[in-house]
Protein backbone atom coordinates (compact mmCIF):
# COMPACT_ATOMS: atom_id res chain seq x y z
CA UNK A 1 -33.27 131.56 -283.67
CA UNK A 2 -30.63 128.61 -283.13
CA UNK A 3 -29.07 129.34 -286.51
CA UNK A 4 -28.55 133.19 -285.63
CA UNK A 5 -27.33 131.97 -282.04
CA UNK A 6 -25.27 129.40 -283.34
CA UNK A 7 -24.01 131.83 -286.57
CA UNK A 8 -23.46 134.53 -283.74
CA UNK A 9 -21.01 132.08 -281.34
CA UNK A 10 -18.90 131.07 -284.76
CA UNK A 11 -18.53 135.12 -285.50
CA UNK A 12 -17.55 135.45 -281.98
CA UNK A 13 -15.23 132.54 -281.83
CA UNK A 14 -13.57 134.00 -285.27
CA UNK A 15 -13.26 137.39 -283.64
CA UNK A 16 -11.43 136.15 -280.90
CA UNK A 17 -8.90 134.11 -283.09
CA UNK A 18 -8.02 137.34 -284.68
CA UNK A 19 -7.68 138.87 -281.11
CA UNK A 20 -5.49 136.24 -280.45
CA UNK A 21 -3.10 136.47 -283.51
CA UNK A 22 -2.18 140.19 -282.05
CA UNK A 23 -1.42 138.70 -278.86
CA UNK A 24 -3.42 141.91 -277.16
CA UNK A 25 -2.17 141.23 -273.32
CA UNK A 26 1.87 140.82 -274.85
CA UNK A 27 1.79 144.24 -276.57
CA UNK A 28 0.54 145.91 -273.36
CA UNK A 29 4.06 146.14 -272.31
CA UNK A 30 5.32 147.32 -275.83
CA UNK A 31 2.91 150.53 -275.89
CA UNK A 32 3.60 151.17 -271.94
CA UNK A 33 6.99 151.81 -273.55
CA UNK A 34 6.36 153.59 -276.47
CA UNK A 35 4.36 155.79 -274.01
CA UNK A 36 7.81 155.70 -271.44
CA UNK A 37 9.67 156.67 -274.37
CA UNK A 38 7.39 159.45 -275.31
CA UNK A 39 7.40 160.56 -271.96
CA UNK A 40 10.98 160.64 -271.47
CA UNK A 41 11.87 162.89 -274.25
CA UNK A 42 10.35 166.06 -273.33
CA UNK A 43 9.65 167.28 -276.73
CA UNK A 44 6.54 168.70 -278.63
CA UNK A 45 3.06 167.54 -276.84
CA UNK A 46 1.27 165.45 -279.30
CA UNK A 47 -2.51 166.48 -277.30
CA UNK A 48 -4.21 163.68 -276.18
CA UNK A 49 -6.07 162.51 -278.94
CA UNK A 50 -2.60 162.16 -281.29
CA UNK A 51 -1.25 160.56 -278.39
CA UNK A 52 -3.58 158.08 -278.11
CA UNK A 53 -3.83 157.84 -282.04
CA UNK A 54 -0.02 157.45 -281.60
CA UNK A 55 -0.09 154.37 -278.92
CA UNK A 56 -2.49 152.95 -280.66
CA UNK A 57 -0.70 152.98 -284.04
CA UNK A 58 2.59 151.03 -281.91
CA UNK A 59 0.13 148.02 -280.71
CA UNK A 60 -1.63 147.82 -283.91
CA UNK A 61 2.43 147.28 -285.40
CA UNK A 62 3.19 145.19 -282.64
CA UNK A 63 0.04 142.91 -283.34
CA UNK A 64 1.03 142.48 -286.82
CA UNK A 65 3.55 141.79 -286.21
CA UNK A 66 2.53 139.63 -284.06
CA UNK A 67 0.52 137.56 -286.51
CA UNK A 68 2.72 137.24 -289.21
CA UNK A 69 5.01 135.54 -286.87
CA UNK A 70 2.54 133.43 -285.93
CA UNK A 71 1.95 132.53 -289.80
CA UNK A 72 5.88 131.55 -290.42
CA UNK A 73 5.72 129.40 -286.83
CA UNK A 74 2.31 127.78 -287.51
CA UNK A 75 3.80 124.55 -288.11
CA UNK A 76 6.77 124.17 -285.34
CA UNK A 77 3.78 125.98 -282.84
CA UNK A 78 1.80 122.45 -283.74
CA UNK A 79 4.64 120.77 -282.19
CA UNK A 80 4.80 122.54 -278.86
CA UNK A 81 2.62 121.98 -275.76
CA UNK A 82 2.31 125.77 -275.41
CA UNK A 83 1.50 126.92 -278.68
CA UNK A 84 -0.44 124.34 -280.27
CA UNK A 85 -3.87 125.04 -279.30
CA UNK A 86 -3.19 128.45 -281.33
CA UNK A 87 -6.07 129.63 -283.95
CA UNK A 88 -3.77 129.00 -287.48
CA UNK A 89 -2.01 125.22 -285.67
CA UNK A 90 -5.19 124.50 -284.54
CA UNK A 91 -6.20 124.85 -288.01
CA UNK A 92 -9.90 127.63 -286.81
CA UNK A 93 -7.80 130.04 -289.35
CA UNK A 94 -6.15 129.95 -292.71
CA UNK A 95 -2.67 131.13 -293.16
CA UNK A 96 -3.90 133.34 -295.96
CA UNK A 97 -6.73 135.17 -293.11
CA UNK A 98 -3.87 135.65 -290.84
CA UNK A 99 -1.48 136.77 -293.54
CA UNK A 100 -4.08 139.38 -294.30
CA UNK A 101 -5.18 140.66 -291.02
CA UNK A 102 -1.40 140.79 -290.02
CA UNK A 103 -0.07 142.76 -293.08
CA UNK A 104 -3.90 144.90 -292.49
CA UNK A 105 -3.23 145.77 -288.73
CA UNK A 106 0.45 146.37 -289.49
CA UNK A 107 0.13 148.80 -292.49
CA UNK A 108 -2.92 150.37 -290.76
CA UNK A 109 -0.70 151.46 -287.42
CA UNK A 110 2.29 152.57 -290.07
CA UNK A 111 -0.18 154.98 -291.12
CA UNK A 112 -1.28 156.20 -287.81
CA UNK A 113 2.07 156.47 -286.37
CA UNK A 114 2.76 158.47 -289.21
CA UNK A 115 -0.45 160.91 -289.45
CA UNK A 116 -0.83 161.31 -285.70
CA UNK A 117 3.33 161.93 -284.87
CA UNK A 118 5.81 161.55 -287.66
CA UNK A 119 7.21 159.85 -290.20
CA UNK A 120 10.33 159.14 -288.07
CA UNK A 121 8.22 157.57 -285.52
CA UNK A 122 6.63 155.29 -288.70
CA UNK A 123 10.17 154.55 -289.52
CA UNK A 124 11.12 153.06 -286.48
CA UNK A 125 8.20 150.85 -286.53
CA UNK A 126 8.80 149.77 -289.84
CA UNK A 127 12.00 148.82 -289.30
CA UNK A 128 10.87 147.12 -285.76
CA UNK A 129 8.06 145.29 -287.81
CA UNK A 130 10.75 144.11 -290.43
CA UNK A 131 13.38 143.06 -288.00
CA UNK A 132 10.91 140.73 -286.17
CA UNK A 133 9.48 139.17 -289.16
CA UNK A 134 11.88 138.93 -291.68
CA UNK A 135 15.24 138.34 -289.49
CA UNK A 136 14.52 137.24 -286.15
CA UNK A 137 11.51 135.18 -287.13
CA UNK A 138 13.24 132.87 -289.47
CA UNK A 139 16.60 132.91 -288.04
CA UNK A 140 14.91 131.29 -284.67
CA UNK A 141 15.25 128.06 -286.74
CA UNK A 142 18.96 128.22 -287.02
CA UNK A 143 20.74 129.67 -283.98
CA UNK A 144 20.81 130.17 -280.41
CA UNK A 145 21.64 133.77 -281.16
CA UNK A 146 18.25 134.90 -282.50
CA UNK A 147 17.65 135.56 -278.81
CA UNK A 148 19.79 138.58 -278.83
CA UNK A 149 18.81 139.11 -282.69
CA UNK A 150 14.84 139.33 -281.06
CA UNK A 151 16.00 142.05 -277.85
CA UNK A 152 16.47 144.45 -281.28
CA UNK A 153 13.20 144.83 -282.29
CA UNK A 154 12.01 144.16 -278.76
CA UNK A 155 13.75 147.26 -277.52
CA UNK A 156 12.73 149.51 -280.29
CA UNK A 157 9.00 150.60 -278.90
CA UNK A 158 10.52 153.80 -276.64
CA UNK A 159 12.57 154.56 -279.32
CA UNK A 160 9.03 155.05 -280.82
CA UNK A 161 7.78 157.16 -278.34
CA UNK A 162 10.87 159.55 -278.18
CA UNK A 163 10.74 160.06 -282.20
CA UNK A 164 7.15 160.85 -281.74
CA UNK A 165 7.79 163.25 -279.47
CA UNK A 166 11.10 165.08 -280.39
CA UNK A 167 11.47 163.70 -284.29
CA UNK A 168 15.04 163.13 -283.89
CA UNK A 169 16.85 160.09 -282.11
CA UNK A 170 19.32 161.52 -279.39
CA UNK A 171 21.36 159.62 -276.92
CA UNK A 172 18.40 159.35 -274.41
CA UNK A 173 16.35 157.42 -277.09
CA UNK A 174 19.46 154.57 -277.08
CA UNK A 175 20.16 154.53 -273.34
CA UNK A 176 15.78 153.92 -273.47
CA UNK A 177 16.63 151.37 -276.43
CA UNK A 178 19.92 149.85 -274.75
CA UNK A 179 17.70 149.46 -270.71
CA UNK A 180 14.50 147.44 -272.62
CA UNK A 181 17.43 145.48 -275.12
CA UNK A 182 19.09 144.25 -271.75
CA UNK A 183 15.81 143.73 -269.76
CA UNK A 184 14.85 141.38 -272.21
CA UNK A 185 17.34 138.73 -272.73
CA UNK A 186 17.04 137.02 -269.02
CA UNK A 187 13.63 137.32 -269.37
CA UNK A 188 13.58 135.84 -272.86
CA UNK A 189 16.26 133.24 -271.09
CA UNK A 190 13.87 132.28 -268.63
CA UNK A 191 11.14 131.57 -271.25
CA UNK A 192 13.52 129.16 -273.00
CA UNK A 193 14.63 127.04 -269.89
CA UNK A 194 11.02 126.46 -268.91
CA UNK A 195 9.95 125.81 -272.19
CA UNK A 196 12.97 123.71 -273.16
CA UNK A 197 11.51 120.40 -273.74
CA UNK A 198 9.00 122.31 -276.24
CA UNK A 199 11.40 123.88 -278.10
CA UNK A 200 13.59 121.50 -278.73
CA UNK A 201 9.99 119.15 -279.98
CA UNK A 202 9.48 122.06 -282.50
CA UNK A 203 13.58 122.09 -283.27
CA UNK A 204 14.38 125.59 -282.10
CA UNK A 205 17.97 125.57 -281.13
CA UNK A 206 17.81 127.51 -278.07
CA UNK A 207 20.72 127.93 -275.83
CA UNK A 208 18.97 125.55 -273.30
CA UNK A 209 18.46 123.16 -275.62
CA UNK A 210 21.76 122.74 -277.03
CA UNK A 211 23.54 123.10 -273.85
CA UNK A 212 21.49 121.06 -271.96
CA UNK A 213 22.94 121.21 -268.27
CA UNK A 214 22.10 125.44 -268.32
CA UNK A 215 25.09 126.48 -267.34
CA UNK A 216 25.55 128.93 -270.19
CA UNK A 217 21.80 129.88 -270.04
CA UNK A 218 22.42 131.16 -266.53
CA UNK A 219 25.60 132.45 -266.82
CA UNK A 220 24.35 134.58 -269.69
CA UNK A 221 21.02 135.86 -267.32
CA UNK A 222 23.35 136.99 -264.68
CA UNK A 223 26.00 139.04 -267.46
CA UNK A 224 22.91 140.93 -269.04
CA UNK A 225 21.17 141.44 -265.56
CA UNK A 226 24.45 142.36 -264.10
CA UNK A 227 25.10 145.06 -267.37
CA UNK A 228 21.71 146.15 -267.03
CA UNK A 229 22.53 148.02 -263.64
CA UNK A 230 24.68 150.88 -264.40
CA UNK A 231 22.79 151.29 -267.83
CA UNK A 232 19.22 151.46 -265.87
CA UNK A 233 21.62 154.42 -263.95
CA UNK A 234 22.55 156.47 -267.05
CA UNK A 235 19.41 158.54 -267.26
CA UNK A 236 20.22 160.47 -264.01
CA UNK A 237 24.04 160.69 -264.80
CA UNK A 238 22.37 162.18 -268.14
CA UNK A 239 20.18 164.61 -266.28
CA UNK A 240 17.29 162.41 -267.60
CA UNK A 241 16.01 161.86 -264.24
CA UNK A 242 16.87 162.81 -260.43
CA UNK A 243 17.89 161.21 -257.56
CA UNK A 244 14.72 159.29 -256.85
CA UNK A 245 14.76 157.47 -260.07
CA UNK A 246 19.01 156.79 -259.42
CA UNK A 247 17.98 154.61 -255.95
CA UNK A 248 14.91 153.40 -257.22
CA UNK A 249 16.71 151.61 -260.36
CA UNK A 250 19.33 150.88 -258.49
CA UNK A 251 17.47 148.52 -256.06
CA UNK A 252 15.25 147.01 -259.01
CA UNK A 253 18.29 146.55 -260.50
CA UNK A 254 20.46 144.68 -257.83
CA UNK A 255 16.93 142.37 -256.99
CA UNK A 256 16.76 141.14 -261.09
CA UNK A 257 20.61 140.70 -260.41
CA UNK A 258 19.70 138.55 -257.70
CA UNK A 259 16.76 136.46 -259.20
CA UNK A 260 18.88 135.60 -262.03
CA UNK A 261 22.00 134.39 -259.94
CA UNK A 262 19.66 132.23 -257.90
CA UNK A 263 18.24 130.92 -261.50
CA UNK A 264 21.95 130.39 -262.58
CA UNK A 265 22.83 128.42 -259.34
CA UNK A 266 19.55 126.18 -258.93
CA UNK A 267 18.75 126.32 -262.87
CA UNK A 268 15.42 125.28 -261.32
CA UNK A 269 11.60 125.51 -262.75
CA UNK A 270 10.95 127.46 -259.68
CA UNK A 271 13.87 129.63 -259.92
CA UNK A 272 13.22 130.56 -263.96
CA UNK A 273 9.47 131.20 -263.06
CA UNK A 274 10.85 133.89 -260.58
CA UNK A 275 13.24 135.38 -262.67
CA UNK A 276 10.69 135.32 -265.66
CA UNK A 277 8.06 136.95 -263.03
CA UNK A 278 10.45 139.39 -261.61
CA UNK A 279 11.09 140.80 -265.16
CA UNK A 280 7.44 141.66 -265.93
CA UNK A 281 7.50 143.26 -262.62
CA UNK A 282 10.84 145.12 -263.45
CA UNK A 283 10.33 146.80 -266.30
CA UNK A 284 6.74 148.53 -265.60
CA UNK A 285 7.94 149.65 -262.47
CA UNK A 286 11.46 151.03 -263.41
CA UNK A 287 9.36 153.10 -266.23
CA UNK A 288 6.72 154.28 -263.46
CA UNK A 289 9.65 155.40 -261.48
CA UNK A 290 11.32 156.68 -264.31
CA UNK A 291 8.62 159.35 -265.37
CA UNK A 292 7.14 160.35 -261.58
CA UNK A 293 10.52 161.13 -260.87
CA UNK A 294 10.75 163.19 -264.19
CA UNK A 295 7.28 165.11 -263.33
């Protein structure tokens, strides 16, 4: 009985590891976009069970992607407080394990995405998948400018949800792709000003590690917040949305603004926890708003 009990803990352990290379609680946010993005385009209904089919195809992309970032980082996530305790730096995987589950997961939700919507829709995951990996992935080791790199495939999960839905990109799909592609570089700022000391251990030159005093890193917060107000506007100037959705993202809008001018003026702990904070709280919300006000 201890051997099962003890042979059942290790099987459970493993299956979390795995869990943990798809970064499950992350990729929440990409799907309630992919679903946004769906939403938004008012095309062809999918039926639930596609739909779901379809969602579930985006995390399963997301997640291997996911892990296979996680394989090419293994050895500068051993070097940061943060990361280290991670299933391949912590050595309770192989690189090979989480090279396989990673390309597995990945190629299984290509499929999905393509038998449950379209092969657009696959496309547009592929190409997220590929971006992440195989550009912004490696070129995190060489420039400050990954960051932005990183917002492309970051951005790309409505874009998702509107192929699936209409099977054609329009300009909705990009003003969807250009809102989440703003969104994300103060919030990605914020992760790299807290995290500085880490990433510059692991030698990621990010902007608040070579530029030390923040200046730049806030400066550059406040210019993407400050763009990301009349973009976040542009779906009820488009007829996207109504008047509900204008005032709504208009006030989410001017309170990121003003998180991430109080970051740039303190460059504080405190102040980059808000900001980071205030964008997971942004971007859920502006899409809620988004689609009641579209019902």
């Amino acid at each position: 009985m201890r051997s099962e009990a003890v042979a059942l803990a290790q099987t459970r352990t493993r299956t979390a590891d795995y869990v943990a290379l798809a970064k499950p609680r992350l990729n929440v946010l990409v799907v309630a976009s992919t679903a946004a993005g769906y939403a938004m385009a008012d095309g062809d209904s999918l039926g639930a069970v596609r739909f779901a089919a379809m969602l579930l195809g985006t995390g399963l992309v997301a997640g291997g992607a996911s892990a296979l970032n996680q394989v090419i980082e293994r050895d500068a996530d051993a070097l940061m407080r943060r990361t280290r305790m991670r299933p391949l730096p912590d050595q309770r995987l192989l690189s090979i394990e989480a090279s396989v589950f990673g390309a597995a997961i990945s190629l299984t939700g290509l499929l999905m995405l393509a038998a449950s919507a379209n092969l657009l829709a696959a496309a547009v995951a592929l190409a997220t998948l590929i971006s992440y990996v195989a550009v912004y992935t490696p070129l995190k080791r060489r420039s400050s400018f990954a960051t932005v790199i990183g917002a492309i495939p970051g951005a790309l999960p409505p874009v998702i949800g509107w192929a699936a839905s209409r099977g054609e990109l329009s300009s909705g799909a990009w003003v969807l792709f250009g809102i989440m592609f703003l969104w994300q570089l103060p919030h990605f700022l914020a992760i790299a000003w807290i995290f500085r000391e880490d990433y510059a251990r692991a030698g990621f030159p990010m902007l608040p590690v070579i530029e030390p005093d923040g200046r730049s890193t806030g400066r550059q917060a406040i210019v993407y917040a400050a763009a990301l107000v009349p973009l976040s506007l542009a779906p009820t100037l488009m007829g996207l949305t109504g008047e509900v959705y204008f005032a709504g993202a208009l006030g989410l809008g001017l309170a990121f603004l003003y998180v991430a001018f109080r970051f740039a003026r303190t460059r504080s702990a405190r102040d980059a926890r808000t900001l980071f904070f205030g964008s997971i709280i942004y971007l859920p919300v502006l899409w809620i708003v988004m689609i009641a006000n579209k019902l």
